[in-house]
C-alpha atoms as a PDB file:
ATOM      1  CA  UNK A   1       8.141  27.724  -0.321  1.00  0.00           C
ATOM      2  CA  UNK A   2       8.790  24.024  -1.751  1.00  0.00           C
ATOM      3  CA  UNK A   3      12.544  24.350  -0.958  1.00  0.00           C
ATOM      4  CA  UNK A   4      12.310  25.919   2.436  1.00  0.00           C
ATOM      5  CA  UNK A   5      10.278  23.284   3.937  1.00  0.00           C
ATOM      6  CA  UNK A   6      12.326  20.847   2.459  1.00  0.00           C
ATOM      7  CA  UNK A   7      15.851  22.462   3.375  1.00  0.00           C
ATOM      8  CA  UNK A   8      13.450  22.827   7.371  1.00  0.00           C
ATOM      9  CA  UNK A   9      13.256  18.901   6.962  1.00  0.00           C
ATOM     10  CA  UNK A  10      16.538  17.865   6.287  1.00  0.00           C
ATOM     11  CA  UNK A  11      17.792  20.544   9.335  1.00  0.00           C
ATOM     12  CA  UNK A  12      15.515  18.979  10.929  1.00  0.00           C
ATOM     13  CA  UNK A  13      16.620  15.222  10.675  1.00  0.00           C
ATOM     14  CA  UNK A  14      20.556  16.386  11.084  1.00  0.00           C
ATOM     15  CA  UNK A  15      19.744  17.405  14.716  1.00  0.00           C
ATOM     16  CA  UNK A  16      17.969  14.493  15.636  1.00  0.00           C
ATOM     17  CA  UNK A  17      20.525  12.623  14.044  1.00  0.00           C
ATOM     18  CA  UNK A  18      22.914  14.248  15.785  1.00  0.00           C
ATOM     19  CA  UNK A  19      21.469  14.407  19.347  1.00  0.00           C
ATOM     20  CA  UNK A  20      20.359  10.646  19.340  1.00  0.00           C
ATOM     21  CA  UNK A  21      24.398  10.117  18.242  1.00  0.00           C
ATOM     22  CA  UNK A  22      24.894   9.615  22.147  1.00  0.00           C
ATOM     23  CA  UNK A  23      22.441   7.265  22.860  1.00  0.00           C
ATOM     24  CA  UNK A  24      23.833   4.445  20.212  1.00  0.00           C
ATOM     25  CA  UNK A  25      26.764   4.952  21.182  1.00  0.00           C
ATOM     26  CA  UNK A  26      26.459   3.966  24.584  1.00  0.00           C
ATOM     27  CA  UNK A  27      24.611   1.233  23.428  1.00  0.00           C
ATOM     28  CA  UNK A  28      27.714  -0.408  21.795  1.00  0.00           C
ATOM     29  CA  UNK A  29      26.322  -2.285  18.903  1.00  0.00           C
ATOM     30  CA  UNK A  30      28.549  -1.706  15.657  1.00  0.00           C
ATOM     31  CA  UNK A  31      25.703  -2.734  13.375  1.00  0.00           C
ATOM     32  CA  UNK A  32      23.523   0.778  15.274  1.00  0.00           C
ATOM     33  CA  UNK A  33      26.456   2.977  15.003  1.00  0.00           C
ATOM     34  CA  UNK A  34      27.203   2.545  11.395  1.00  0.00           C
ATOM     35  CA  UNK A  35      23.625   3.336  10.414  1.00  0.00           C
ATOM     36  CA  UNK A  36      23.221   6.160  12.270  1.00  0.00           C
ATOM     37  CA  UNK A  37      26.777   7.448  10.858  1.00  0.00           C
ATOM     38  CA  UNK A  38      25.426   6.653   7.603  1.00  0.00           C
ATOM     39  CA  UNK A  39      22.331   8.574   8.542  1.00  0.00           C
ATOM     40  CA  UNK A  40      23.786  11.522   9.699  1.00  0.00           C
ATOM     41  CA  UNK A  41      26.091  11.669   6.895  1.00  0.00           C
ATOM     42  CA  UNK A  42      22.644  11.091   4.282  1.00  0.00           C
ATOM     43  CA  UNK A  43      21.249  14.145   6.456  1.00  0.00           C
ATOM     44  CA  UNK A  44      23.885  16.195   6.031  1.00  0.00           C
ATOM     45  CA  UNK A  45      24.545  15.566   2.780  1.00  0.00           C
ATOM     46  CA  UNK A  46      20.790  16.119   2.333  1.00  0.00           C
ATOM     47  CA  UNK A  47      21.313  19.973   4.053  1.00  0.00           C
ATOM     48  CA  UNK A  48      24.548  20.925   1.875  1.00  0.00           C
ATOM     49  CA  UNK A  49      21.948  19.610  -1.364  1.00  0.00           C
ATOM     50  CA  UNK A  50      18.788  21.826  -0.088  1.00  0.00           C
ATOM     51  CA  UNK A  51      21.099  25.133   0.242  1.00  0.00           C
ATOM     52  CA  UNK A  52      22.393  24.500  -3.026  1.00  0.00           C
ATOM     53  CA  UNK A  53      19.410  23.790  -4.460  1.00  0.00           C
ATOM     54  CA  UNK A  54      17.864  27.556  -2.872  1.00  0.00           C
ATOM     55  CA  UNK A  55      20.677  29.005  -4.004  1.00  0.00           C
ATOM     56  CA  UNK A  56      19.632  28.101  -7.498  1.00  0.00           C
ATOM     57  CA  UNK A  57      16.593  28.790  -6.819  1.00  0.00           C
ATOM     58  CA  UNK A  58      17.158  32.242  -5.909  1.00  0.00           C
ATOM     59  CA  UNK A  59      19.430  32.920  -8.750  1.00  0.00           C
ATOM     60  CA  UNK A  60      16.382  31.497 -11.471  1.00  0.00           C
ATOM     61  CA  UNK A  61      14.283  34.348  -9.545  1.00  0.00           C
ATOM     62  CA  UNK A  62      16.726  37.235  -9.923  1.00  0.00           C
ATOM     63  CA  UNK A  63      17.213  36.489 -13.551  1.00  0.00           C
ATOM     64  CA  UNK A  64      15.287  39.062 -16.161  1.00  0.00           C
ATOM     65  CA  UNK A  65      13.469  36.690 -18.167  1.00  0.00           C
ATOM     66  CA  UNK A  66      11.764  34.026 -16.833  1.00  0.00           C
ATOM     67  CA  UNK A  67      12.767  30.414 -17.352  1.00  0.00           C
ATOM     68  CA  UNK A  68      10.109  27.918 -17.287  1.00  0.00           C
ATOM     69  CA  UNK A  69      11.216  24.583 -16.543  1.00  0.00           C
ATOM     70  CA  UNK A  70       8.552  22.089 -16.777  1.00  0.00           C
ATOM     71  CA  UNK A  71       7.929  19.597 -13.499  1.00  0.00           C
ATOM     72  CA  UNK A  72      10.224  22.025 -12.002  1.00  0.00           C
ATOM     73  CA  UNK A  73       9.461  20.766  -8.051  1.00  0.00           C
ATOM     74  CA  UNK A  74       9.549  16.973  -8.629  1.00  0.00           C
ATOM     75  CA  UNK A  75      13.119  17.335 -10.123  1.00  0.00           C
ATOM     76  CA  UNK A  76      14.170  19.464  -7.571  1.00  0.00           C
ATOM     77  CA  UNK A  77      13.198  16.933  -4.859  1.00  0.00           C
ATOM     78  CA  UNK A  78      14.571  14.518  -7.026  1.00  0.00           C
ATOM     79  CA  UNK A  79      18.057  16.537  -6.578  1.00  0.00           C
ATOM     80  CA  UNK A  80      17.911  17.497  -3.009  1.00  0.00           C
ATOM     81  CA  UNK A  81      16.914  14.170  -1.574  1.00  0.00           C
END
């Protein structure tokens, strides 16, 4: 449940990212636009991370034996964010 809300989150961010885009760019200041390139490109960036990081996920769950790794959430976030 961990990684869903966090892949929801970073989703999340990439649209608002992306539909306040237009809005700094009519406002014409370079110094705006490059930090909300550089945070839409974090955000998406972010996204690509969470799937990969469910995708792992999923494949830990499908496996036979069960793998314990220990703090396994905090280095997770650690890798997605």
């Amino acid at each position: 449940m961990h990684v869903l809300i966090n892949l929801f989150v970073a989703l999340f961010l990439l649209n608002v990212a992306f539909l306040s885009n237009e809005y700094v760019a009519h406002a014409k200041e370079v110094i705006a636009c490059r930090v909300m390139a550089g945070f839409m490109h974090y955000c998406l960036l972010a996204s690509f991370t969470w799937f990969a990081v469910e995708a792992f996920h999923l494949c830990l769950q499908m496996a036979k034996h069960a793998i314990t790794i220990k703090h396994y959430v905090i280095k997770i976030s650690v890798v997605g964010w």
